[in-house]
C-alpha atoms as a PDB file:
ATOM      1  CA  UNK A   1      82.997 145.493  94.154  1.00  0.00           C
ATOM      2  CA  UNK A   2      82.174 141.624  94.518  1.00  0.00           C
ATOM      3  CA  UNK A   3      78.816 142.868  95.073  1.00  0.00           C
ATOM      4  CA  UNK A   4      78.829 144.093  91.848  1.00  0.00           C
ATOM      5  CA  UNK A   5      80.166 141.642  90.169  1.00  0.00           C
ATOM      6  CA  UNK A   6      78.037 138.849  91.767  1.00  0.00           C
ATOM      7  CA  UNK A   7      74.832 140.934  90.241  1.00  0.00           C
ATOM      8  CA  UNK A   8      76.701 140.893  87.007  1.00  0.00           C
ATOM      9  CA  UNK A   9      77.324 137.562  87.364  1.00  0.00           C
ATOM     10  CA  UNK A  10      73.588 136.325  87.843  1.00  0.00           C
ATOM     11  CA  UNK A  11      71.746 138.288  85.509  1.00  0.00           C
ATOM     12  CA  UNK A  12      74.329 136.811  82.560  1.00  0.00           C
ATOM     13  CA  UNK A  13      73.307 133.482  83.333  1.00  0.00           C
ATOM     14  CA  UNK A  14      76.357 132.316  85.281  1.00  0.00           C
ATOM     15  CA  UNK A  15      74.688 131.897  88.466  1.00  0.00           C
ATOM     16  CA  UNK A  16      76.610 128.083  89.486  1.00  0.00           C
ATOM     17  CA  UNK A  17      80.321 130.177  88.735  1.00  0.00           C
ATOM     18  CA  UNK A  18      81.301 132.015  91.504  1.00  0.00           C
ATOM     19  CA  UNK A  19      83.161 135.677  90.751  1.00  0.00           C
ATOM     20  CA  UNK A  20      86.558 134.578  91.620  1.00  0.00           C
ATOM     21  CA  UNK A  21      85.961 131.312  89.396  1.00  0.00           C
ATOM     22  CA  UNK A  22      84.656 133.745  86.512  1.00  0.00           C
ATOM     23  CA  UNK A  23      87.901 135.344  86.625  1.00  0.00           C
ATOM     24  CA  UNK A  24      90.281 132.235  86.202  1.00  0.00           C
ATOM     25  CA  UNK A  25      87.906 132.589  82.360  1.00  0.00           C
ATOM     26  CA  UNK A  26      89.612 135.423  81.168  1.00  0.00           C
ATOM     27  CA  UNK A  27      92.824 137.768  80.740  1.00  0.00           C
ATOM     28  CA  UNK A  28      92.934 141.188  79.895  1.00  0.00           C
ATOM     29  CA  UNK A  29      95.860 142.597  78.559  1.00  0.00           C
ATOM     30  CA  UNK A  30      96.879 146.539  78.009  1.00  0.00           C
ATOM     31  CA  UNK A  31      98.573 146.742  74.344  1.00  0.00           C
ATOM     32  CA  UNK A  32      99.615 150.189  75.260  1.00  0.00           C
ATOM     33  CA  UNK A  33     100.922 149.907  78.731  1.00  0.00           C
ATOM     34  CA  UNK A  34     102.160 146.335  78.191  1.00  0.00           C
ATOM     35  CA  UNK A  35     100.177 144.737  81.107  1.00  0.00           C
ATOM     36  CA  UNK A  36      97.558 142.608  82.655  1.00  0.00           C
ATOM     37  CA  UNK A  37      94.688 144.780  84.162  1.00  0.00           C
ATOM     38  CA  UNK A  38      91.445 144.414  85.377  1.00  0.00           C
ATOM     39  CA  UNK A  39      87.789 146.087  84.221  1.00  0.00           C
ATOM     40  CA  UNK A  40      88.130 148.998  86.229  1.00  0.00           C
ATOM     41  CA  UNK A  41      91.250 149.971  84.252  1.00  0.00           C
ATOM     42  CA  UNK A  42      89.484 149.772  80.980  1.00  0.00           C
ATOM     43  CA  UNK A  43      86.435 152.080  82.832  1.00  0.00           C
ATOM     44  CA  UNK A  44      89.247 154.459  83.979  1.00  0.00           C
ATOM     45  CA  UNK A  45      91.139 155.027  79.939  1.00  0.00           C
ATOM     46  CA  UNK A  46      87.415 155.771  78.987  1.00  0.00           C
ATOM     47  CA  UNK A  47      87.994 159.384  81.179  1.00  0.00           C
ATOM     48  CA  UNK A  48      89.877 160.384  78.100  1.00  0.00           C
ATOM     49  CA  UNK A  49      87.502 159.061  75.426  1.00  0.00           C
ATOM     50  CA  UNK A  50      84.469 158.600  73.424  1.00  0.00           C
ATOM     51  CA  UNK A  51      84.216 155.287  72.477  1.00  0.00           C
ATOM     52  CA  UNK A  52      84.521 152.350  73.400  1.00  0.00           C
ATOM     53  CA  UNK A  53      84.363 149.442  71.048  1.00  0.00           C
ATOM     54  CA  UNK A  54      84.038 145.924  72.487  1.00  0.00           C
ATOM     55  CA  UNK A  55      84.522 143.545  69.701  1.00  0.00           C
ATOM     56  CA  UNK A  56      83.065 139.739  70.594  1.00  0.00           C
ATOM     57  CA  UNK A  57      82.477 136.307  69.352  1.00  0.00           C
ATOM     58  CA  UNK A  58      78.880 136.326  69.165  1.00  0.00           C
ATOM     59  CA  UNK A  59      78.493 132.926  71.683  1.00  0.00           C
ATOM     60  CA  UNK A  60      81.581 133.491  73.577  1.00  0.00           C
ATOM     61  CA  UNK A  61      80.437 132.765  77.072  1.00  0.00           C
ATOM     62  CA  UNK A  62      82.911 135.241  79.214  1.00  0.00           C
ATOM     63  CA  UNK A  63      82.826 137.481  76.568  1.00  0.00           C
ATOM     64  CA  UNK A  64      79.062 138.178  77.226  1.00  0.00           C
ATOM     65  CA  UNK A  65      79.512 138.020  80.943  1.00  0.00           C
ATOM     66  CA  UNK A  66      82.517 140.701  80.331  1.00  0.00           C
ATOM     67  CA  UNK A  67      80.366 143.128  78.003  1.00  0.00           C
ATOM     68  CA  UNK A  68      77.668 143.620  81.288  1.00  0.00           C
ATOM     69  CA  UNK A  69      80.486 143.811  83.668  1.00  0.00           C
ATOM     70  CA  UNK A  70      82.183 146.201  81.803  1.00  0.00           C
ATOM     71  CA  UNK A  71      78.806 148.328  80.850  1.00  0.00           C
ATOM     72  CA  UNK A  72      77.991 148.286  84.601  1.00  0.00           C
ATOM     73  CA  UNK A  73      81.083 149.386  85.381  1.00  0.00           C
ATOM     74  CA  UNK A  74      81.085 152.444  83.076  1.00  0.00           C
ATOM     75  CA  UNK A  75      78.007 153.482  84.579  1.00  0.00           C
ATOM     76  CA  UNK A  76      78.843 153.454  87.965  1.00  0.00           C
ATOM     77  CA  UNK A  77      81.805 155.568  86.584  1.00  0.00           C
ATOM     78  CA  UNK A  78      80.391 158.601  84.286  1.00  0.00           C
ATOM     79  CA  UNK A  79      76.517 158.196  85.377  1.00  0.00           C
ATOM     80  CA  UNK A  80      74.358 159.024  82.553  1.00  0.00           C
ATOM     81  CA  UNK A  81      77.225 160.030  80.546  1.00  0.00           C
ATOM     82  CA  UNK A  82      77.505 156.413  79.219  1.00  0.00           C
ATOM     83  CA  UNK A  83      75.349 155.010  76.685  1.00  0.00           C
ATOM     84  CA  UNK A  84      75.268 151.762  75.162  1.00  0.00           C
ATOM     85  CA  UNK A  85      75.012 151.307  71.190  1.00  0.00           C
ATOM     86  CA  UNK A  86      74.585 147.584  70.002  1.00  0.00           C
ATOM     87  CA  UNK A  87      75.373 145.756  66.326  1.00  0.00           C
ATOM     88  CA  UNK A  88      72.542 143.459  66.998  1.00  0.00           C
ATOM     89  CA  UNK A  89      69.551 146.354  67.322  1.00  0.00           C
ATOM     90  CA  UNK A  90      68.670 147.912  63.261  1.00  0.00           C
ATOM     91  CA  UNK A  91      67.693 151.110  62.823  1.00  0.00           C
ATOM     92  CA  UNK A  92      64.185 150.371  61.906  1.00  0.00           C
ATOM     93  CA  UNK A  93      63.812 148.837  65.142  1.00  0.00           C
ATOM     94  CA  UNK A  94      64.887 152.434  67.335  1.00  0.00           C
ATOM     95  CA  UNK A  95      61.351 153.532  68.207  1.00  0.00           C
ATOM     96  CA  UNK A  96      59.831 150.242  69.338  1.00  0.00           C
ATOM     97  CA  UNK A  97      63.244 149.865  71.578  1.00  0.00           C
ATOM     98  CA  UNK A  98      63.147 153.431  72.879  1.00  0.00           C
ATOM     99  CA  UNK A  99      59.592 152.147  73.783  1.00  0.00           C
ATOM    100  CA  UNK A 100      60.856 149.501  75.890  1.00  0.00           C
ATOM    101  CA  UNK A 101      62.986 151.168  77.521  1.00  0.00           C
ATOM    102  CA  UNK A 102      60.808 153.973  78.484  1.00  0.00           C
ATOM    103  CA  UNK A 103      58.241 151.562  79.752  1.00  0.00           C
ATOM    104  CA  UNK A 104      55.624 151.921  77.314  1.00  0.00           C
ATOM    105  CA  UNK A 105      55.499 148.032  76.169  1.00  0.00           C
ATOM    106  CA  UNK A 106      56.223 144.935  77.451  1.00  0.00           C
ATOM    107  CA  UNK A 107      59.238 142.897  76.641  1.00  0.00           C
ATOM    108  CA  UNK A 108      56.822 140.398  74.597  1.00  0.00           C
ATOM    109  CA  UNK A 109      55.392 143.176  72.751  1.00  0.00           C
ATOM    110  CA  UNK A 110      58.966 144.127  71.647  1.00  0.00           C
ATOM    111  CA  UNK A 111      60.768 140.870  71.149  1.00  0.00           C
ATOM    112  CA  UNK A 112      57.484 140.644  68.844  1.00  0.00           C
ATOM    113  CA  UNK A 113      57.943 143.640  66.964  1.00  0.00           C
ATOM    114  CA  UNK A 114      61.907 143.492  66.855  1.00  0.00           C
ATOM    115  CA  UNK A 115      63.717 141.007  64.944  1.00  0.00           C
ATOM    116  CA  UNK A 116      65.851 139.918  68.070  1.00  0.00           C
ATOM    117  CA  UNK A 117      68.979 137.761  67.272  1.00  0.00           C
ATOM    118  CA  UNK A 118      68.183 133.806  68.294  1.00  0.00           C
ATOM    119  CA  UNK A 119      71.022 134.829  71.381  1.00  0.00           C
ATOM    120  CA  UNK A 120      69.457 137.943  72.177  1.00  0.00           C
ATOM    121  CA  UNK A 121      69.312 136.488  75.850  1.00  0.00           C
ATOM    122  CA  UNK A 122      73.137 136.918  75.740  1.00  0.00           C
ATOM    123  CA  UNK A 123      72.930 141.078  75.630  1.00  0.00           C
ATOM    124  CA  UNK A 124      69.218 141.214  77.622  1.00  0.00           C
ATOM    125  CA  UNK A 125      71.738 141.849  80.981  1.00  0.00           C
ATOM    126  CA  UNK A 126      72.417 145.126  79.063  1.00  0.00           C
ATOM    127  CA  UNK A 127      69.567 146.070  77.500  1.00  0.00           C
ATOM    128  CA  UNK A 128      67.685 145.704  81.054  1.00  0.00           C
ATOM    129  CA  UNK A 129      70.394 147.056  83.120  1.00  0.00           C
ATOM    130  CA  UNK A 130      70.046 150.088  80.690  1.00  0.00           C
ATOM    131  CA  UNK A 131      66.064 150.124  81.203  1.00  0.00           C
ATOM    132  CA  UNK A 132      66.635 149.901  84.903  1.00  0.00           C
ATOM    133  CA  UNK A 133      68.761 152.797  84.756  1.00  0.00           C
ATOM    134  CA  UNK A 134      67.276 155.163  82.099  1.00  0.00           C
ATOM    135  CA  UNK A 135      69.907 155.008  79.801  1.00  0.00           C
ATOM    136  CA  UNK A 136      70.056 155.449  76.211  1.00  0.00           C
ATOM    137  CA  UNK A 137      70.413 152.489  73.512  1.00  0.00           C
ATOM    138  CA  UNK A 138      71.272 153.067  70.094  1.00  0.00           C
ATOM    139  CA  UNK A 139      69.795 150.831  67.627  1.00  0.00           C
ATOM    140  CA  UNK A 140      73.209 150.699  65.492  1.00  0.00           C
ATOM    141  CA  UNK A 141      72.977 148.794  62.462  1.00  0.00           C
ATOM    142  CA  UNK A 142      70.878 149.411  59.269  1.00  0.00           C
ATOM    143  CA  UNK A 143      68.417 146.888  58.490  1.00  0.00           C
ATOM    144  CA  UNK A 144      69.340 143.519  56.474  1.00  0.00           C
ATOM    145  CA  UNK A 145      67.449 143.739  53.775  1.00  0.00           C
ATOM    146  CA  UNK A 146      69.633 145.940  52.674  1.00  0.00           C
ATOM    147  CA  UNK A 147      72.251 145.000  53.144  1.00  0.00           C
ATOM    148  CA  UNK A 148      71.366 141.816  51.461  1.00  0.00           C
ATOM    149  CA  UNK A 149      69.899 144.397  48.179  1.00  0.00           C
ATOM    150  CA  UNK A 150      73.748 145.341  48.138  1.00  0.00           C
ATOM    151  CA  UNK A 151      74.880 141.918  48.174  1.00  0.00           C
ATOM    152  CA  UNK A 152      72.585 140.561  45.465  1.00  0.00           C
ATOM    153  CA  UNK A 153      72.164 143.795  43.017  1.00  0.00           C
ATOM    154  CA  UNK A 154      75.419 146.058  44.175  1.00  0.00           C
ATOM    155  CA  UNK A 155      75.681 149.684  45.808  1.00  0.00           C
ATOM    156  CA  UNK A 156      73.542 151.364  43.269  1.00  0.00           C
ATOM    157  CA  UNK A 157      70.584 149.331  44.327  1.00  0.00           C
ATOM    158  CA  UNK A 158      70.068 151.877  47.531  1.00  0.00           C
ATOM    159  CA  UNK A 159      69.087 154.941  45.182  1.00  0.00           C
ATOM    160  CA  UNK A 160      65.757 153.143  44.823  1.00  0.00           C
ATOM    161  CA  UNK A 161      64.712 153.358  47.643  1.00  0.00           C
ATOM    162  CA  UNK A 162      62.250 155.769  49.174  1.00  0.00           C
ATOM    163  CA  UNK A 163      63.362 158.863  51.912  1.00  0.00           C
ATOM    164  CA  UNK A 164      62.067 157.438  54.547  1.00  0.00           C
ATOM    165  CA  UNK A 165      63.985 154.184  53.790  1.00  0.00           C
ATOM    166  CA  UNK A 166      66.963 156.366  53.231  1.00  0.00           C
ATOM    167  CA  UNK A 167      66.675 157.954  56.747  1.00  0.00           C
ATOM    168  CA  UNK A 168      68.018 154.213  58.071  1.00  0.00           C
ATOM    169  CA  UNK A 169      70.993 154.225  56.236  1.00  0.00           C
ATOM    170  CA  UNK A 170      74.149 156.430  56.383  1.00  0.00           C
ATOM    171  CA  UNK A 171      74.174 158.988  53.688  1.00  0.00           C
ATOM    172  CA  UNK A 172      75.060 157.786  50.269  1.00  0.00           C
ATOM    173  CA  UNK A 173      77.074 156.842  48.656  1.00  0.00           C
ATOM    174  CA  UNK A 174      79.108 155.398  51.710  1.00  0.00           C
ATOM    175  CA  UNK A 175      82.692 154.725  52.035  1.00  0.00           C
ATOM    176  CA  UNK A 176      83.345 151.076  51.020  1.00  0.00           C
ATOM    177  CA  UNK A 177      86.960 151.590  52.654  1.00  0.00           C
ATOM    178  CA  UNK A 178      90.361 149.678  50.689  1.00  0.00           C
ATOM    179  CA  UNK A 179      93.259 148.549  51.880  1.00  0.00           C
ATOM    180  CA  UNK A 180      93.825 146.337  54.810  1.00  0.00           C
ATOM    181  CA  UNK A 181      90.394 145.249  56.010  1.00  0.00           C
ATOM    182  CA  UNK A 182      88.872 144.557  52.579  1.00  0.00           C
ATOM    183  CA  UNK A 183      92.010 142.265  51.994  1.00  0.00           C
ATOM    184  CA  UNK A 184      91.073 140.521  55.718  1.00  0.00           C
ATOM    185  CA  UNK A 185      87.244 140.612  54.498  1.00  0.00           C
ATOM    186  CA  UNK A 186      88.323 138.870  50.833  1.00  0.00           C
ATOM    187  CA  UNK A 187      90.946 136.358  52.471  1.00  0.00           C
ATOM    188  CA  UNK A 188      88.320 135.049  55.199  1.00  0.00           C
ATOM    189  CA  UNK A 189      85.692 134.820  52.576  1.00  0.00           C
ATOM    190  CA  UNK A 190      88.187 133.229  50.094  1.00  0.00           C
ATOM    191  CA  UNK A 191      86.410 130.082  48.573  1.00  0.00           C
ATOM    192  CA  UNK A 192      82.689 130.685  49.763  1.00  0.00           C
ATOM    193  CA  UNK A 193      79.918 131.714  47.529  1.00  0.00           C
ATOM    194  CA  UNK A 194      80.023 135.061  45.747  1.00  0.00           C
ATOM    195  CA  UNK A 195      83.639 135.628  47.582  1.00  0.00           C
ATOM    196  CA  UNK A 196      84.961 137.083  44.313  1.00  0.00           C
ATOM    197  CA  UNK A 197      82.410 139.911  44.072  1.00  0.00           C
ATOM    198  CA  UNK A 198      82.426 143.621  45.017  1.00  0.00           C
ATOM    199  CA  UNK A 199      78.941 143.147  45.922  1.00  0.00           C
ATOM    200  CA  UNK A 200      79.848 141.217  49.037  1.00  0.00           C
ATOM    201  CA  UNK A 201      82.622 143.618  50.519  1.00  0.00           C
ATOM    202  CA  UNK A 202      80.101 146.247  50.005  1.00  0.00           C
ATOM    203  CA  UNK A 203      77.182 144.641  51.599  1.00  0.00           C
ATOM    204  CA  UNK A 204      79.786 144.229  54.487  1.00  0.00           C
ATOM    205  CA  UNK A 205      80.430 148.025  54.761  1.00  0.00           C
ATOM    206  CA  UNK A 206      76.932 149.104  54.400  1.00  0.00           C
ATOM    207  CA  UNK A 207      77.172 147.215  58.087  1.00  0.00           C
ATOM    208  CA  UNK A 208      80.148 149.076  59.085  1.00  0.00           C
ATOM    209  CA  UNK A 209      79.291 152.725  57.856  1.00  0.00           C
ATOM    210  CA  UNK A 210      75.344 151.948  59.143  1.00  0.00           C
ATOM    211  CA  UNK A 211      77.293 151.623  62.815  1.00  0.00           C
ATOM    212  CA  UNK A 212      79.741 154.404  63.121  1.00  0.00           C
ATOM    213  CA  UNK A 213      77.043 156.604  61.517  1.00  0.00           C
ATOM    214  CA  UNK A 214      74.302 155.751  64.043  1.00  0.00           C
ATOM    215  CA  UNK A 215      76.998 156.342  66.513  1.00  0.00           C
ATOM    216  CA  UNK A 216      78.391 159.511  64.378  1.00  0.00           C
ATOM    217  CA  UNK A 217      74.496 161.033  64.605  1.00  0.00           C
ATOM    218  CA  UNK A 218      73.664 160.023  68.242  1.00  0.00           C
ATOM    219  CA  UNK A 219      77.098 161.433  69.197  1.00  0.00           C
ATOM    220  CA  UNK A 220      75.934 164.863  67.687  1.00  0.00           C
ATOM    221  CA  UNK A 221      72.832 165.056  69.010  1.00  0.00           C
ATOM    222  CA  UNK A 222      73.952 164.275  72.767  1.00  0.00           C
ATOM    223  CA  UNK A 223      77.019 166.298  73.469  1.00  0.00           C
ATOM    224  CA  UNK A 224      79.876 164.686  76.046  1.00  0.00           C
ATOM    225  CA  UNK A 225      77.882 161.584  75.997  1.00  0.00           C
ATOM    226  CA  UNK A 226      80.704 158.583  75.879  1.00  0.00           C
ATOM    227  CA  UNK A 227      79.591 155.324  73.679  1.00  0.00           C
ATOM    228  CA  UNK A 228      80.216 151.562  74.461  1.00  0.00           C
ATOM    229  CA  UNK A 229      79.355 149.736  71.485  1.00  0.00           C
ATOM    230  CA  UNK A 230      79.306 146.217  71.667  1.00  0.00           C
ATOM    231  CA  UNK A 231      80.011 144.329  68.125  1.00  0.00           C
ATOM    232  CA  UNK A 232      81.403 141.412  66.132  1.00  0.00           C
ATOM    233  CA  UNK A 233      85.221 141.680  66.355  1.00  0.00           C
ATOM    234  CA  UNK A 234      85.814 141.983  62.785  1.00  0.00           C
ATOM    235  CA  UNK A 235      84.587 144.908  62.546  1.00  0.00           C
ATOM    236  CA  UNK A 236      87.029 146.678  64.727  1.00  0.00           C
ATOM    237  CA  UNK A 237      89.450 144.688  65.493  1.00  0.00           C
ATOM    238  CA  UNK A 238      92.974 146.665  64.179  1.00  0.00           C
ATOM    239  CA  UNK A 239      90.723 149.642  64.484  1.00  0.00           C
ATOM    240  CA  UNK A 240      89.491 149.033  61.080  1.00  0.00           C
ATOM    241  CA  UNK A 241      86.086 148.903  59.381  1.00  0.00           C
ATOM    242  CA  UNK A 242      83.812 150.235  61.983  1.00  0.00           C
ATOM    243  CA  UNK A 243      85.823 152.272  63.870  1.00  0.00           C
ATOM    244  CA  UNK A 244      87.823 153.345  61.086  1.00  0.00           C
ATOM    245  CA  UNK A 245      84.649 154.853  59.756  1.00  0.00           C
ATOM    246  CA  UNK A 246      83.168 156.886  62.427  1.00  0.00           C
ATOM    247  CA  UNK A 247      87.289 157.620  62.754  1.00  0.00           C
ATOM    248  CA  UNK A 248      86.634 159.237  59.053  1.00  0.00           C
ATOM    249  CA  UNK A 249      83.236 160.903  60.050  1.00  0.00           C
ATOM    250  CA  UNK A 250      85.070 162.520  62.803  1.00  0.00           C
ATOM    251  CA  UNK A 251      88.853 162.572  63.268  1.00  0.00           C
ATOM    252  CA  UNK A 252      88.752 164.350  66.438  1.00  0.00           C
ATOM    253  CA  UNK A 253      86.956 161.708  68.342  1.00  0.00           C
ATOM    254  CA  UNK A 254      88.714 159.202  70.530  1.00  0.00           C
ATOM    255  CA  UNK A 255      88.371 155.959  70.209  1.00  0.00           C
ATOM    256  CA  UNK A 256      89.010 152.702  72.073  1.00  0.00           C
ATOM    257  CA  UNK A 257      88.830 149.058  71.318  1.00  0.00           C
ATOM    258  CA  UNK A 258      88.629 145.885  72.981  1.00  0.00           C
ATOM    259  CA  UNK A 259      89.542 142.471  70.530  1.00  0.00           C
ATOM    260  CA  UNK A 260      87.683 139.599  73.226  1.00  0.00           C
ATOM    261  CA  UNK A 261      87.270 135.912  71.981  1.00  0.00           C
ATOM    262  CA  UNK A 262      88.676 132.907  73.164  1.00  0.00           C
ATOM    263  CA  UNK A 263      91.701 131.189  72.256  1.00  0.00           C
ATOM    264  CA  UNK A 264      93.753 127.911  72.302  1.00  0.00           C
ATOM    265  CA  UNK A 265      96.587 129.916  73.841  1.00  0.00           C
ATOM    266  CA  UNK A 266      94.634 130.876  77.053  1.00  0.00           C
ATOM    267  CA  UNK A 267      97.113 129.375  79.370  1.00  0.00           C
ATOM    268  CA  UNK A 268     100.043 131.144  77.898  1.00  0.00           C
ATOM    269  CA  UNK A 269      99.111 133.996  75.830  1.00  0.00           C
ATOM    270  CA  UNK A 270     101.929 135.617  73.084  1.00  0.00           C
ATOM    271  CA  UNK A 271     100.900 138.894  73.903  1.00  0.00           C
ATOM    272  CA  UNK A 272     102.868 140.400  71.455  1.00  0.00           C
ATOM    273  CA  UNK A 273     101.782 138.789  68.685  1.00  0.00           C
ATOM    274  CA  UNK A 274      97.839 140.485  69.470  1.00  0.00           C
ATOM    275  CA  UNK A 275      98.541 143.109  70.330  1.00  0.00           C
ATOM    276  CA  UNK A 276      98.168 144.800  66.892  1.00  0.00           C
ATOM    277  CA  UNK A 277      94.265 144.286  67.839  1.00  0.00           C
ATOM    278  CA  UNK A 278      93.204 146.542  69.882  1.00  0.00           C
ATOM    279  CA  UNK A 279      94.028 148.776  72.813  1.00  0.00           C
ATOM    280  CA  UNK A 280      92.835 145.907  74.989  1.00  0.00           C
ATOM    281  CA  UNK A 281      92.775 142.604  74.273  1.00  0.00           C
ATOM    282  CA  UNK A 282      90.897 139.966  75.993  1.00  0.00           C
ATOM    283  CA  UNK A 283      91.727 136.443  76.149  1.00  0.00           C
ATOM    284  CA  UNK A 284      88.966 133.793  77.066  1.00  0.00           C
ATOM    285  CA  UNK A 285      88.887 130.241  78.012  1.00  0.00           C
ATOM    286  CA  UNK A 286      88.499 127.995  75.012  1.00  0.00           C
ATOM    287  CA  UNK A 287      86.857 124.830  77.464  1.00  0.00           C
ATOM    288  CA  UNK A 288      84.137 127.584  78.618  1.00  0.00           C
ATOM    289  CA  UNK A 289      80.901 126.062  77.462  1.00  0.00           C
ATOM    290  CA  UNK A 290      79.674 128.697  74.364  1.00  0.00           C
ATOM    291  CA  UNK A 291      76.413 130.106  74.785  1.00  0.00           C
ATOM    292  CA  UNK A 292      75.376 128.452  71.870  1.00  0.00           C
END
């Protein structure tokens, strides 16, 4: 197991902290059970489910160093049973990755034809852990232009489009979802630009219903596969947005979320009062150096 972790550990970038100093980084703490575990009891809950959703601060240091740890993990666990699913791969971008990963291009050729994320160094560990390993990668999100149509003109923009352009999206019209997370969505956005309109909150669940369909879809065309889907927290933390869609696209699917990011209250975490997060929730250290 330190083995293991010590690979981890290197291809994340972490190669001066030792495994037992990456550790003393983080907490992880079982809502349901009431407890402070370690990865391989997250690995061992996903016996009795489908997905799992780890929810992240895009430059949280640990967090990144947690998401291959845990995805490793999983595989040693279930095998090829495990695939990973990522918020920061569009749809549009599916064949050039499944490309990649088969070997048939170079990484250059890819990061060429992809629009990578400025960080994407932060989820390469997975993406070429998964290459190594033959397994599956689902491109998750639907491309951002748009989402950024739905922002600027509103929902009804989409019907424009063409079929094939369709074919990225989930059907429509999607589920714009009300209650608790649109009032999260419209209190965080409170005084920015545009945080009055519908358009925004929409252009924000085209994101969330792109995801959970991508997963819905992948999910139906690979029977007893299991999911780990690595995302921005928001978006299912409370087991909302998301989660609560592919949740709505199918009810009997079982679902599990980590809430990871770091917080002021490392050294003596109020576990009570997060617990409302997720099913796990992961406390980092806020003096880690971010990733950028």
């Amino acid at each position: 197991m330190r083995a293991f972790i010590i690979t981890i550990l290197c291809l994340t970038g972490f190669t001066a902290i030792a495994q037992s100093d990456m550790q003393q980084h983080y907490k992880i703490y079982d809502t349901r059970n009431k407890q402070i575990i370690n990865i391989e009891q997250i690995v061992s809950a996903m016996a009795d489910a489908d997905v799992l959703f780890f929810g992240e601060e895009h430059n949280d240091s640990a967090g990144h160093f947690l998401e291959a740890a845990i995805f490793k993990a999983l595989h040693t666990a279930y095998g090829s049973q495990i695939s990973l699913s990522l918020e920061m791969f569009e749809t549009d971008g599916q064949l050039v990755l499944n490309e990649y990963l088969a070997g048939l291009i170079d990484e250059s050729r890819m990061g060429k034809d992809l629009r990578l994320w400025s960080n994407y160094k932060d989820y390469r560990p997975m993406i070429e852990y998964a290459k190594a390993n033959q397994l599956k990668v689902v491109a998750a999100n639907p491309p951002r232009r748009y989402v950024t149509m739905v922002s600027r003109k509103g929902t009804a923009s989409l019907d424009a489009l063409s079929k094939e352009a369709k074919q990225l999206l989930p059907p429509l019209p999607y589920d714009t979802l009300t209650g608790r997370y649109r009032e999260k969505f419209m209190d965080i956005m409170k005084g920015s630009p545009g945080s009055g309109s519908n358009s925004i909150y929409h252009s924000q669940s085209l994101w969330d219903a792109g995801m959970s369909y991508s997963i819905h879809r992948f999910l139906k065309a690979n029977r007893g596969q299991k999911i780990f889907h690595c995302v921005g927290k928001f978006h299912s933390d409370e087991k909302l947005g998301t989660a609560a869609q592919l949740q709505l696209r199918n009810k009997k699917l079982r679902i599990l979320n980590i809430s990871c990011f770091p917080d002021k209250s490392f050294a003596n975490p109020d576990w009570e009062s997060l617990s409302q997060l997720g099913d796990f929730v992961i406390l980092t250290n806020p003096e880690l150096k971010r990733t950028y």
